[in-house]
Protein backbone atom coordinates (compact mmCIF):
# COMPACT_ATOMS: atom_id res chain seq x y z
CA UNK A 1 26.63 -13.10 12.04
CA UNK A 2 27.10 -16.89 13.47
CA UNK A 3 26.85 -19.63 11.68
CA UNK A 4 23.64 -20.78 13.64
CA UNK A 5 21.88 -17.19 12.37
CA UNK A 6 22.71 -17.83 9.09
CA UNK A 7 21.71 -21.64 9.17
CA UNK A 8 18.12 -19.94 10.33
CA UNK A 9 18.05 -17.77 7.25
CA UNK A 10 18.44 -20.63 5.04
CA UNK A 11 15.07 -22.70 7.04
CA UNK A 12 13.43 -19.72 6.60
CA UNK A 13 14.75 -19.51 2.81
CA UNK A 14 13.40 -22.83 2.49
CA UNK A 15 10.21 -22.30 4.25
CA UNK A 16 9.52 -19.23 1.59
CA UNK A 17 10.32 -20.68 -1.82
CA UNK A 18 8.77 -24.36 -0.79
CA UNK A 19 5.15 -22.30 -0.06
CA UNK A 20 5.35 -19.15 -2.22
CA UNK A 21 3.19 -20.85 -5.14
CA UNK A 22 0.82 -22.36 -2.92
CA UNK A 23 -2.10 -21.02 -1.76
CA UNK A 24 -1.36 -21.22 1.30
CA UNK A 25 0.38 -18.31 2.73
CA UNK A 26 4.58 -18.25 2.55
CA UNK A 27 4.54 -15.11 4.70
CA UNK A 28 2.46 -16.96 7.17
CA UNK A 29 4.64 -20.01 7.31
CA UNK A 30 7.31 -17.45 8.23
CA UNK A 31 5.91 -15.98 11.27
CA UNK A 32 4.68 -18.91 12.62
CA UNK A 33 8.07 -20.68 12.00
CA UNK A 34 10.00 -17.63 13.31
CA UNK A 35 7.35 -16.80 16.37
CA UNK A 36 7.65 -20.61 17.53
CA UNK A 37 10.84 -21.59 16.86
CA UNK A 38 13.72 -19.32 15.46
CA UNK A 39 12.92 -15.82 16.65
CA UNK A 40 14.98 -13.82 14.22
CA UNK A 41 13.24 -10.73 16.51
CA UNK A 42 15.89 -11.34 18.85
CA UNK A 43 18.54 -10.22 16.83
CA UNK A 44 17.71 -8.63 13.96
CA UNK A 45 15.18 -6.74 15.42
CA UNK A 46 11.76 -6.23 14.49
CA UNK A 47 11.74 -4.31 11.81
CA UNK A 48 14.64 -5.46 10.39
CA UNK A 49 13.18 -8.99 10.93
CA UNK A 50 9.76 -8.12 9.49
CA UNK A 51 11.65 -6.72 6.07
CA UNK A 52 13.72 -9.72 5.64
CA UNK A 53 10.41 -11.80 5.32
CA UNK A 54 9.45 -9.37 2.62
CA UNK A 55 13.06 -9.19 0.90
CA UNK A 56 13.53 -12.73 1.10
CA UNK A 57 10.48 -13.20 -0.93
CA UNK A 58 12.16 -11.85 -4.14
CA UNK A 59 14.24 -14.70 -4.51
CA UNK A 60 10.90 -16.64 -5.09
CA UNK A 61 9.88 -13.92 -7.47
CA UNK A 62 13.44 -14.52 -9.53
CA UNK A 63 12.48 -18.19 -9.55
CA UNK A 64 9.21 -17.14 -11.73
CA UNK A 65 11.13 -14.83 -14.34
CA UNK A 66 13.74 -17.75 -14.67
CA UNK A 67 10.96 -20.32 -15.16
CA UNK A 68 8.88 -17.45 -17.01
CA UNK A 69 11.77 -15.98 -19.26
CA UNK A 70 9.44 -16.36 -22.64
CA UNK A 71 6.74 -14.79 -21.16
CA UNK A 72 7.68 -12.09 -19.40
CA UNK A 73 10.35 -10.73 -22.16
CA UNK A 74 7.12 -10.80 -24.29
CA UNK A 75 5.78 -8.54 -21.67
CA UNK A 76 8.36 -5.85 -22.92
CA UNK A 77 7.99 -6.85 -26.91
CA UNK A 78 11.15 -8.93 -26.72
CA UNK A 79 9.49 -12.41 -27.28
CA UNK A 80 6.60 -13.58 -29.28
CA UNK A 81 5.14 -16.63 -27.84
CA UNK A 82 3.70 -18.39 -30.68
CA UNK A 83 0.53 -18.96 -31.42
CA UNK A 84 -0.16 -14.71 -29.95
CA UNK A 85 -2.02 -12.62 -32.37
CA UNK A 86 -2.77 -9.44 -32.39
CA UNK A 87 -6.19 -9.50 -31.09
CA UNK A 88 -5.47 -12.16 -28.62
CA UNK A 89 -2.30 -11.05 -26.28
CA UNK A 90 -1.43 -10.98 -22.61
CA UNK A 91 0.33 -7.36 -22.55
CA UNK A 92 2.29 -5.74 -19.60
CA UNK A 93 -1.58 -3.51 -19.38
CA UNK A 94 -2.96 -6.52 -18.14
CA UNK A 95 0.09 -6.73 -15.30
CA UNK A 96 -0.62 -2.80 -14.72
CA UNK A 97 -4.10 -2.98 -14.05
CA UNK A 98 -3.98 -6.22 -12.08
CA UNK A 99 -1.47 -4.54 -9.35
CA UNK A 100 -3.15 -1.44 -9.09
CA UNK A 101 -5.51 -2.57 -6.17
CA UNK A 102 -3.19 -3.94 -4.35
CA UNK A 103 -0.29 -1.20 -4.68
CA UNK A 104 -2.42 1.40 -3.92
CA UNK A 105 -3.63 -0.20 -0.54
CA UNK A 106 -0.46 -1.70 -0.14
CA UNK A 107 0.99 2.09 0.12
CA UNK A 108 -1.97 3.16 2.63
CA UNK A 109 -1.81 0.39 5.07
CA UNK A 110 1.71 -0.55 4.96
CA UNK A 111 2.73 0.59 8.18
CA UNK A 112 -0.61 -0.64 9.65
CA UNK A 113 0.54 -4.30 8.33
CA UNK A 114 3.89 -4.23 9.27
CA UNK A 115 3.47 -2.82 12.75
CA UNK A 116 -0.07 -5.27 13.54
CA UNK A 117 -0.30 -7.96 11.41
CA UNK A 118 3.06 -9.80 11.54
CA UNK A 119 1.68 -12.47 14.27
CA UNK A 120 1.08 -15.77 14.55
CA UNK A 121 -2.51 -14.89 15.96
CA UNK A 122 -3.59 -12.60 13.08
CA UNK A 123 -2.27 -15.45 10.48
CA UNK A 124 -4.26 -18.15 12.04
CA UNK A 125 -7.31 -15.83 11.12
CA UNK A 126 -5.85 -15.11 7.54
CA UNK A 127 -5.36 -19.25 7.07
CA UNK A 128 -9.11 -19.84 7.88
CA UNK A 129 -10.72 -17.03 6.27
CA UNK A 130 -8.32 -17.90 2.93
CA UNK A 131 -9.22 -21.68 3.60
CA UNK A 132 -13.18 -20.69 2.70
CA UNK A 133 -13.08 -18.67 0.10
CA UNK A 134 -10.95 -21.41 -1.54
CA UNK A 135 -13.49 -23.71 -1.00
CA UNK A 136 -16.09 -21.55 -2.31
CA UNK A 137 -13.82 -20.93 -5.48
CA UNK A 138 -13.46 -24.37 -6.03
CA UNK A 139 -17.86 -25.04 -5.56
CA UNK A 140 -18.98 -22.04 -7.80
CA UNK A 141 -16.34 -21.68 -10.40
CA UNK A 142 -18.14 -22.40 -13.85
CA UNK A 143 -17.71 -26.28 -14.68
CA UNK A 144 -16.15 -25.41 -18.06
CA UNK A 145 -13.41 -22.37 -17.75
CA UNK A 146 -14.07 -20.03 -20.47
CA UNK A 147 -10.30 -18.48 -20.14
CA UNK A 148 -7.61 -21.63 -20.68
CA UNK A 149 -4.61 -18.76 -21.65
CA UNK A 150 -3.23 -15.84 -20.90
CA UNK A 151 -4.04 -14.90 -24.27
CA UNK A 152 -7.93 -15.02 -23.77
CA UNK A 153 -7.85 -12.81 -20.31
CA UNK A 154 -9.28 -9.27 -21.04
CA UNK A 155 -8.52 -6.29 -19.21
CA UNK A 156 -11.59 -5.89 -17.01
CA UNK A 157 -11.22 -9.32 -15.57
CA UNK A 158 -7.55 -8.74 -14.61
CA UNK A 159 -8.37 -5.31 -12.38
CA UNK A 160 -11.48 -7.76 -11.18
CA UNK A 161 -8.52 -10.01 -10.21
CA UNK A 162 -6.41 -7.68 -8.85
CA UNK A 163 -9.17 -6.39 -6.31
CA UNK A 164 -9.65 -10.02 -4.69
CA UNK A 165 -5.82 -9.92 -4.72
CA UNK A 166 -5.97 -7.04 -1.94
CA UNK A 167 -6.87 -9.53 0.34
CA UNK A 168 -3.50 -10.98 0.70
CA UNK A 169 -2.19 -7.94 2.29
CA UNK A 170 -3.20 -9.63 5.84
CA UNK A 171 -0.63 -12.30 6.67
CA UNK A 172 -2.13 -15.53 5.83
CA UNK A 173 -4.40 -15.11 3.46
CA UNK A 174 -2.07 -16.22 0.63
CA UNK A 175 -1.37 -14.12 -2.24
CA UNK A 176 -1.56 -17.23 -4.47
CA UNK A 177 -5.01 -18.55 -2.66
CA UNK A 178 -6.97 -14.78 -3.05
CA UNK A 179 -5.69 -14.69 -6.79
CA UNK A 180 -6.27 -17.89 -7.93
CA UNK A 181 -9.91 -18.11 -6.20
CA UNK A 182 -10.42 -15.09 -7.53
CA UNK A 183 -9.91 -16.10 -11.22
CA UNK A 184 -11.75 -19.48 -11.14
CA UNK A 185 -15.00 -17.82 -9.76
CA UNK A 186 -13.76 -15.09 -13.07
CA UNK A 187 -13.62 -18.39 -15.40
CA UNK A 188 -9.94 -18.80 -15.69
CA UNK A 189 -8.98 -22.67 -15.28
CA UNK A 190 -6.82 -22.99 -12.29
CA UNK A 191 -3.49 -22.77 -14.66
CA UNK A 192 -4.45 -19.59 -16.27
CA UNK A 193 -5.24 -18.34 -12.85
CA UNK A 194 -2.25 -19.64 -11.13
CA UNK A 195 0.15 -18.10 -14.43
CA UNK A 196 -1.35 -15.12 -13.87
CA UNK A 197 -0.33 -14.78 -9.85
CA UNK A 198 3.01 -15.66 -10.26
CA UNK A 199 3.39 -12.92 -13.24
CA UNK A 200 1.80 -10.04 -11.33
CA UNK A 201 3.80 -11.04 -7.67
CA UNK A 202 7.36 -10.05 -9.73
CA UNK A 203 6.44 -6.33 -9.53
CA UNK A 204 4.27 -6.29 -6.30
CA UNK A 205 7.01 -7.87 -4.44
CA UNK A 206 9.95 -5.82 -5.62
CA UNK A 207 7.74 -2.45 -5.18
CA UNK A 208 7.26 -4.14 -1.32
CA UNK A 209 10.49 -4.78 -0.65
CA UNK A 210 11.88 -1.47 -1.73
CA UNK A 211 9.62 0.04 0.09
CA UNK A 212 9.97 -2.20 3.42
CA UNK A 213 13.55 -1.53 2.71
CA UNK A 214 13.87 2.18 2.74
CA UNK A 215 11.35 2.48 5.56
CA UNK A 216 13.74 0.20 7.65
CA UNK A 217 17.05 1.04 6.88
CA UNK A 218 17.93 2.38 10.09
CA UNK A 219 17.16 -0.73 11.41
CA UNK A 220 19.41 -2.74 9.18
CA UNK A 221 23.21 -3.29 10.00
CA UNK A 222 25.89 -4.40 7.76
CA UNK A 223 25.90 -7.70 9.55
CA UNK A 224 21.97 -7.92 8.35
CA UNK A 225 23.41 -8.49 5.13
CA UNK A 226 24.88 -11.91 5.22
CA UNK A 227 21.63 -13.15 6.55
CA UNK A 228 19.62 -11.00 4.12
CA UNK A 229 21.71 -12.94 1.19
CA UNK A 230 21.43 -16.33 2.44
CA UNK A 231 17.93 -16.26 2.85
CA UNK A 232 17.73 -14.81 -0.62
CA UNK A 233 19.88 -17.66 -2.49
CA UNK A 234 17.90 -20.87 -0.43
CA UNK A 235 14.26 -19.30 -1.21
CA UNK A 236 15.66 -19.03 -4.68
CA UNK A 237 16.68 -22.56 -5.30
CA UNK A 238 13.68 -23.81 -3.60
CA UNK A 239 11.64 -21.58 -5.35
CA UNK A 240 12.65 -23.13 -8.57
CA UNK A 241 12.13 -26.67 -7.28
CA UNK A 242 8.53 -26.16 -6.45
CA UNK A 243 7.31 -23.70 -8.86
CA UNK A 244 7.42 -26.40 -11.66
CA UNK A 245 6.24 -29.46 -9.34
CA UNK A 246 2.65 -26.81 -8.26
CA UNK A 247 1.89 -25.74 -11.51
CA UNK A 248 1.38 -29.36 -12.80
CA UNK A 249 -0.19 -30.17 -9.11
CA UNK A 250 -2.93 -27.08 -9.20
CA UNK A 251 -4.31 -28.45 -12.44
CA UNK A 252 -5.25 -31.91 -10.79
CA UNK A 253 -5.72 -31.23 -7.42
CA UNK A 254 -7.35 -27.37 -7.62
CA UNK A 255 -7.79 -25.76 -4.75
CA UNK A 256 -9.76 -28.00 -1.80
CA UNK A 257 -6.75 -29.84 -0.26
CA UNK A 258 -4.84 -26.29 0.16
CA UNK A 259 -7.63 -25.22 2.00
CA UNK A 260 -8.16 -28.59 3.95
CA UNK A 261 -4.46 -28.17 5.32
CA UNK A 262 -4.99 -24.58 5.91
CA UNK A 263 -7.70 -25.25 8.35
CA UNK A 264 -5.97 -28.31 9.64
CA UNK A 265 -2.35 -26.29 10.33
CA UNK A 266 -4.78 -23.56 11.92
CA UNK A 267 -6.08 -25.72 14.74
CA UNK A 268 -2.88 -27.03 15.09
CA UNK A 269 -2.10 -23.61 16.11
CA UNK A 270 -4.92 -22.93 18.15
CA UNK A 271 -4.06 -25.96 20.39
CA UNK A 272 -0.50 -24.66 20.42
CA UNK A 273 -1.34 -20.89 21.61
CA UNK A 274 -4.46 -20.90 23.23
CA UNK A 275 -5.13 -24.42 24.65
């Protein structure tokens, strides 16, 4: 691996953990940047190219159980976060029943998705699409959140969650975007809803990556590793620089500026491609 291919794992590092917690679409932002400019296709191949922007995604996902550590360990019973009763507590049940949805369709359509949807065309539809609903979350939620914690989510509304969250299985939509509209229309505040995401991507995205991995192992060589690695470590430390900086942003900006640069990066691309 040349130092060139391994500078291009670390943009594309970057890239990932600067847009993982907003909603607008890190695996997007990773085609487009690949398609246009870095084509990792060309030597990693395309399956091997399309799993690293899946892989590299769990060093963003580290990034939330470092900044998370309290709250996920009292997922597994191993922290109490104070101020939890009994009869008010976010439980791993709420995590299971919020990435049911989208693991079971994940499974179905995964090789539809990996062998249709990794474009820059099929992302510019993704952005736009996400960029509305966004806007609608942000119009209709209810003017006072009832659900301001964790704590105060009940079961039904995290499935109800998890089934908008199915909508980020097509490149550009955004993970982060169909989640956290999902849960302000739902009456979660745009924290709660945001918390929430991050804690139920940890286990989506290491199920997806195995699972990208396995299927595509063939494709990987042993000099896919270094780049695998790097990518890893620079989404990583970016992750952890931004994760902080968006949860404090989504609480005073919500949702309508995401969705305003959405639409605006999507014409950009139009013009690009097609004009």
């Amino acid at each position: 691996m040349e130092l060139f291919d391994l500078i291009k794992a670390i943009i594309l590092g970057f890239v990932e953990g600067m847009t993982e917690f907003a909603p607008v679409s890190s695996t997007g932002h990773m085609i487009i940047v690949d398609d246009l400019w870095l084509k990792t296709q060309e030597f990693l191949g395309s399956g091997s190219a399309n799993t690293f922007k899946i892989v590299v995604q769990l060093g963003s996902i580290l990034a939330v159980v470092v900044v998370m550590w309290k709250r996920m360990l009292s997922l597994v019973g191993l922290y109490k976060i104070e101020g939890q009763t009994t009869s008010r507590k976010f439980n791993l049940g709420h995590v299971i029943i919020g990435i049911i949805p989208a693991g079971i369709f994940g499974v179905l359509f995964e090789d539809f998705i990996d062998e249709n949807l990794f474009s820059t065309k099929t992302v510019i539809i993704g952005l736009i699409i996400g960029a509305f609903l966004m806007i609608f979350a942000d119009k209709f939620a209810p003017k006072r959140p009832a659900i301001k914690s964790l704590d105060d989510l009940s079961y039904g509304k995290a499935f109800k969650v998890g089934l908008i969250q199915c909508l980020s299985l097509w490149p550009g939509f955004s993970r982060s975007g169909a989640t956290i509209s999902g849960g302000v229309l739902l009456g979660l505040d745009h924290k709660t809803a945001a918390d929430f995401t991050f804690i139920m991507a940890v286990p989506i995205m290491a199920g997806a990556s195995g699972i990208s991995l396995l299927k595509n192992w063939d494709q990987i060589n042993a000099d896919h590793i270094s780049f695998y690695v790097v990518g890893f470590i620079s989404a990583f430390v970016f992750a952890l620089i931004a994760i902080k900086f968006f949860l404090k942003l989504i609480s005073r900006v919500k949702l309508v500026p995401f969705a305003i640069y959405r639409i605006i990066l999507a014409a950009i691309l139009i013009v690009v491609l097609y004009l």
